[in-house]
Protein backbone atom coordinates (compact mmCIF):
# COMPACT_ATOMS: atom_id res chain seq x y z
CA UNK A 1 0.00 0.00 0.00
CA UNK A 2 1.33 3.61 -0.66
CA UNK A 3 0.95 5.54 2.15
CA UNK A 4 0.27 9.31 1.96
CA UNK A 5 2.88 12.35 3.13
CA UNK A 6 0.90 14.33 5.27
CA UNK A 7 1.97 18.34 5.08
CA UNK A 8 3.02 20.31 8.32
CA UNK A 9 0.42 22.55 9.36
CA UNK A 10 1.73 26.15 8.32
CA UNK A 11 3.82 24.68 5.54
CA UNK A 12 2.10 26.68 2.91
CA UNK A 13 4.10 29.04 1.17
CA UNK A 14 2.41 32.44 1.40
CA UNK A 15 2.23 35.42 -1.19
CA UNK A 16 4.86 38.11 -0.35
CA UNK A 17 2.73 40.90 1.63
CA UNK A 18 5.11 43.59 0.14
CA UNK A 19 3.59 45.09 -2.60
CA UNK A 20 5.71 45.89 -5.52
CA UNK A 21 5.43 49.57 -6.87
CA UNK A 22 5.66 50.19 -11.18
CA UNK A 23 8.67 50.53 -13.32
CA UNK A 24 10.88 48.18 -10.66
CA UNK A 25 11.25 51.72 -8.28
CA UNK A 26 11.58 51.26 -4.76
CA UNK A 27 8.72 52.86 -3.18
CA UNK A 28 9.32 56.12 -1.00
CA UNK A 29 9.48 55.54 2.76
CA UNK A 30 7.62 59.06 2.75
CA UNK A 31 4.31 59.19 4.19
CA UNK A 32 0.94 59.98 2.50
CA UNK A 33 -0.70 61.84 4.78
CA UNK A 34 0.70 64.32 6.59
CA UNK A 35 -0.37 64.54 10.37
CA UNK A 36 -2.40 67.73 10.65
CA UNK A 37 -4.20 65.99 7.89
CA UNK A 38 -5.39 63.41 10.25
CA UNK A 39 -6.37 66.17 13.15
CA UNK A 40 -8.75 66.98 10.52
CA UNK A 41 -10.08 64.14 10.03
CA UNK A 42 -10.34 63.64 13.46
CA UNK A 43 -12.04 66.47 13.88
CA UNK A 44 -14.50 65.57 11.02
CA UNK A 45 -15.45 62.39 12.62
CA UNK A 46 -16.08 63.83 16.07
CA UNK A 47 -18.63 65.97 14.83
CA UNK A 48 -20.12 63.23 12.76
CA UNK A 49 -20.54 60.64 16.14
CA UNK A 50 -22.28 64.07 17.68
CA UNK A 51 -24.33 64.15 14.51
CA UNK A 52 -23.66 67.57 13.92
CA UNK A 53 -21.59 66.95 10.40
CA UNK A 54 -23.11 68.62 7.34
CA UNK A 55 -22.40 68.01 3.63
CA UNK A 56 -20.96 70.71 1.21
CA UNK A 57 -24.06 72.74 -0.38
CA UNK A 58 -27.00 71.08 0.42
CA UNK A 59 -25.96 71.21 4.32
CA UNK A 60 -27.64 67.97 5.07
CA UNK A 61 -26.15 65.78 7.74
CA UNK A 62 -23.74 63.38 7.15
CA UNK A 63 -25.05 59.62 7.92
CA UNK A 64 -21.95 57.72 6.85
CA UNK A 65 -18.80 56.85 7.90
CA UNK A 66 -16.84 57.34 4.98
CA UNK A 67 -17.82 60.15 3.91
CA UNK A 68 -17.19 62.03 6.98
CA UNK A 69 -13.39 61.25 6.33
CA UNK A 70 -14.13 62.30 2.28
CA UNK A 71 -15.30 65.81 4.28
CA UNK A 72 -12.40 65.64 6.45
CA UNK A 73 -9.68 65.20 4.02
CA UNK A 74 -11.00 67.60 1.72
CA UNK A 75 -10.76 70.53 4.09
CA UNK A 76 -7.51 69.24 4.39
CA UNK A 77 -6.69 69.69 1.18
CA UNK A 78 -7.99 73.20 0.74
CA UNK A 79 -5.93 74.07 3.63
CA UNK A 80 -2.87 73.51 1.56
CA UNK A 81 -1.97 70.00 3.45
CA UNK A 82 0.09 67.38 2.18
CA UNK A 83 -3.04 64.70 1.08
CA UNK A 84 -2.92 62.88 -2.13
CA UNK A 85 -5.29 64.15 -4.87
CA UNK A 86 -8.77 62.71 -4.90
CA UNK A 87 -8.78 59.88 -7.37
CA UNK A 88 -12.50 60.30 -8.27
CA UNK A 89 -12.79 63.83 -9.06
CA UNK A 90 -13.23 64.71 -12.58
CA UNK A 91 -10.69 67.46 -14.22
CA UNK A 92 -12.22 70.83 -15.65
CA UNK A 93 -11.43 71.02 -19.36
């Protein structure tokens, strides 16, 4: 009878958590965000759990999560701090 090798628990070889950037660069130790960003954030969120948060224009209150940080990091951004562009926003021609 041929008897089966049985495989070490953990003995899977796992994908490489590191991810690899474009064009072979190393990627830049630098962060994203820079930390008064996140104060504003902060801020954002705090008065979204009071549920005091209002959107843009229309001033109605914010109900979710995520876009209580969208607020957050977009007064960020019009205060001149480092935060990556927004990837959804659509350029003026």
């Amino acid at each position: 009878m041929a008897t089966k090798k049985r495989k070490k628990a953990g003995s899977r070889r796992r994908k490489s958590t590191r991810k690899k950037s474009t064009n072979g660069r190393k990627k830049s130790s630098r962060r994203k965000y820079s930390p008064s960003s996140g104060s504003d954030v902060e801020k954002e969120m705090h008065e979204y759990k009071r549920g005091e948060a209002h959107s843009g224009r229309s001033g109605r209150k914010v109900k979710s999560r995520k876009q209580a940080i969208a607020i957050g990091l977009s007064k960020a951004r019009r205060k001149g701090k480092r935060v990556p562009p927004n990837p959804n926003r659509k350029k003026r021609s």
